[in-house]
N, C-alpha and C. Protein backbone atom coordinates (compact mmCIF):
# COMPACT_ATOMS: atom_id res chain seq x y z
N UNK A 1 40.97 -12.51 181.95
CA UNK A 1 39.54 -12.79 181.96
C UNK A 1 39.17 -13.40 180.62
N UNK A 2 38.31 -14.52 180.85
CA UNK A 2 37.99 -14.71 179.11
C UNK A 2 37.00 -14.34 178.96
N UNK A 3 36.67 -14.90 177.27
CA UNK A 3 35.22 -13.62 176.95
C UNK A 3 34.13 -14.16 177.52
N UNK A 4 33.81 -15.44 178.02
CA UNK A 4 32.50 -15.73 178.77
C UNK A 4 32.36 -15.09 180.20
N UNK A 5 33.63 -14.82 180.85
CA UNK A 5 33.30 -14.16 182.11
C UNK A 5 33.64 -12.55 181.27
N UNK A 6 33.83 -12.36 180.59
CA UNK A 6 33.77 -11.05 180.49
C UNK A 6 32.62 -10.54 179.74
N UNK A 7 31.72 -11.31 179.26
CA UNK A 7 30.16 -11.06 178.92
C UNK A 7 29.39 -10.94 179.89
N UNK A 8 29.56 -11.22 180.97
CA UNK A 8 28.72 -11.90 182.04
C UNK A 8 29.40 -10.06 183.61
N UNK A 9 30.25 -9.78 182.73
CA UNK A 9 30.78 -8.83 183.80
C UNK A 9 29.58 -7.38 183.97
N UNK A 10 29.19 -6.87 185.02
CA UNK A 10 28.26 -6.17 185.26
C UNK A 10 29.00 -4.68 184.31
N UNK A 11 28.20 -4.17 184.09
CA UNK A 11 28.72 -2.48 183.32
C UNK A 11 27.70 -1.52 183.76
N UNK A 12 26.65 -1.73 184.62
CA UNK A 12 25.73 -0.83 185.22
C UNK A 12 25.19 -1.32 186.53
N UNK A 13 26.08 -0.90 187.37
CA UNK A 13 25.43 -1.62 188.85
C UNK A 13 24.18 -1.28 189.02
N UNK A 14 23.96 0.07 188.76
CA UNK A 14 22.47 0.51 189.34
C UNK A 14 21.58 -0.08 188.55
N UNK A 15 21.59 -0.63 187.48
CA UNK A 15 20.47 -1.28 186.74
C UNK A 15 20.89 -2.59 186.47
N UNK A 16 21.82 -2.99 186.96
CA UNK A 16 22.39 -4.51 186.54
C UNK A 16 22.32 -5.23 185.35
N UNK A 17 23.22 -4.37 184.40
CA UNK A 17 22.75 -4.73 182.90
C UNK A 17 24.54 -5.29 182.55
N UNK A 18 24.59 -6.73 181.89
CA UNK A 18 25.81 -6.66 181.65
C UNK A 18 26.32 -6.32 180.32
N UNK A 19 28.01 -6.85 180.18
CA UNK A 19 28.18 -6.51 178.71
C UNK A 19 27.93 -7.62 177.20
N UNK A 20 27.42 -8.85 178.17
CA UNK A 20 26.49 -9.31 177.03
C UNK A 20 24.88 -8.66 177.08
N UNK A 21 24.27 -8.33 177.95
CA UNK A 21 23.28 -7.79 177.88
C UNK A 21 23.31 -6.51 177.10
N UNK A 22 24.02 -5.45 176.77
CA UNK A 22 24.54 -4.23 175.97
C UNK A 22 24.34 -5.44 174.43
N UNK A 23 25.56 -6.11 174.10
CA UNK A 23 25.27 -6.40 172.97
C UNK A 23 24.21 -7.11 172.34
N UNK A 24 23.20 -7.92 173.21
CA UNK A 24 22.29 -8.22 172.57
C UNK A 24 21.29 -7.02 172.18
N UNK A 25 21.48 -6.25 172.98
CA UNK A 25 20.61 -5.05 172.70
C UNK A 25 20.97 -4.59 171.33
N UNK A 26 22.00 -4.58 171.26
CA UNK A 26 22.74 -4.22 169.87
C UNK A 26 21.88 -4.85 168.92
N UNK A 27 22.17 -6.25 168.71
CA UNK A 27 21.90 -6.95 167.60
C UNK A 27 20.30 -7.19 167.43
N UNK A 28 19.78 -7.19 168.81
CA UNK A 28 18.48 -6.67 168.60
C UNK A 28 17.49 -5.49 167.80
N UNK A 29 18.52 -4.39 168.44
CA UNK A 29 17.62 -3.23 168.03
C UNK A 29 18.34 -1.99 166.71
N UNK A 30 19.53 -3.09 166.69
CA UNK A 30 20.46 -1.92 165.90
C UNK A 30 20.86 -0.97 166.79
N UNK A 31 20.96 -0.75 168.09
CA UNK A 31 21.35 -0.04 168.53
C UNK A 31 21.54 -0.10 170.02
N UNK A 32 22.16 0.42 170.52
CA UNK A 32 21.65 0.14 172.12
C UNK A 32 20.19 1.26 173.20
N UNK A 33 19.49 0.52 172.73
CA UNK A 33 18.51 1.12 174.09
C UNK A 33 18.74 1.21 175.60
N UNK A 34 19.33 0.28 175.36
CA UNK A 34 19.89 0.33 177.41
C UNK A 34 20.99 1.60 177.61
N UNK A 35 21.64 1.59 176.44
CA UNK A 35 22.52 2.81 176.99
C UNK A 35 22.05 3.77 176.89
N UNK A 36 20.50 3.70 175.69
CA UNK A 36 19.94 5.35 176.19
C UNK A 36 19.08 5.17 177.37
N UNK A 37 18.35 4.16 177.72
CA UNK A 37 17.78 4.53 179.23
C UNK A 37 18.27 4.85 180.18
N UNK A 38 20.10 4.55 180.28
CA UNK A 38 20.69 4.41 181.62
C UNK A 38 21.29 6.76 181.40
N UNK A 39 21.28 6.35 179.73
CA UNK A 39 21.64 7.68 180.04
C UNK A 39 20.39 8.88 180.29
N UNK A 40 19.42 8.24 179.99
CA UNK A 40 17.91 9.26 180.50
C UNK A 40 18.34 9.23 182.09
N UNK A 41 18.01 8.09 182.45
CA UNK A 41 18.03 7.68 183.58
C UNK A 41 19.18 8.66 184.90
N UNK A 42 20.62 8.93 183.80
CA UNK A 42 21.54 9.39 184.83
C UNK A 42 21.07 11.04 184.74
N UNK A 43 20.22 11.47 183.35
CA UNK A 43 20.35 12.85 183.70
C UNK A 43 18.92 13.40 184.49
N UNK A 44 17.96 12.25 184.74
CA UNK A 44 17.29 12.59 185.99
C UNK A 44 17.23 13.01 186.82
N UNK A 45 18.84 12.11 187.48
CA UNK A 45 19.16 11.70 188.82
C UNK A 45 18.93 11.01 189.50
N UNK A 46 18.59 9.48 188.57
CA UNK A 46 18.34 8.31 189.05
C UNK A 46 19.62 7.24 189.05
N UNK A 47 20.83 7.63 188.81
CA UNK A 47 21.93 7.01 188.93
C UNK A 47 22.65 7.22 190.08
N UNK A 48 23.25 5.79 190.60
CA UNK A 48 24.09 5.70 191.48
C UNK A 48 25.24 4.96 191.70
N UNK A 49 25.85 5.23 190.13
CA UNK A 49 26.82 4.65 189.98
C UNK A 49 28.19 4.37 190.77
N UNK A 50 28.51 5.75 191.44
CA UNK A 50 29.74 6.09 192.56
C UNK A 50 29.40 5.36 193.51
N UNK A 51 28.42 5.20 194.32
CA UNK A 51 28.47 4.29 195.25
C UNK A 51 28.02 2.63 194.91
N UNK A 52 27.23 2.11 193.95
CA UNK A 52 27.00 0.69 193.74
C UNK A 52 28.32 0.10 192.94
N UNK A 53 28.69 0.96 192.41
CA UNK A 53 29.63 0.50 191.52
C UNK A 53 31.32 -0.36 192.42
N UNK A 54 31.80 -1.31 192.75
CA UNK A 54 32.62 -1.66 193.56
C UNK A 54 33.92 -0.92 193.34
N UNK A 55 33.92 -0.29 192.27
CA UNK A 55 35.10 0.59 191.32
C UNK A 55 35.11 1.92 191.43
N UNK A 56 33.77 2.39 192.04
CA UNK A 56 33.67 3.54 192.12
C UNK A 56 33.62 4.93 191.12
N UNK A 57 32.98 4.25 190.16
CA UNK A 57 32.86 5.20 188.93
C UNK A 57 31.54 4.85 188.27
């Protein structure tokens, strides 16, 4: 895979955020916000990762 399709590769089906989308968050905010929403988000019980995910995780 090269790194343009591997920026472009999904890392949160249920919110469809990829792994260039993670790092701009980065360089944006110093940090990642998306990974803390997705992790608010999973201890809700608003995640549905096992089934959207094609990988199953």
């Amino acid at each position: 895979m090269n790194i343009e399709a591997s920026n472009k590769e999904i890392i949160c089906y249920c919110f469809g955020h990829s792994v260039q989308d993670l790092r701009d968050d980065v360089l944006r905010n110093g940090r990642s916000l998306i990974m803390e929403r997705i992790a608010a988000e999973k201890n809700a019980g608003a995640c549905d990762c096992a089934t959207r995910n094609p990988k199953g995780r």
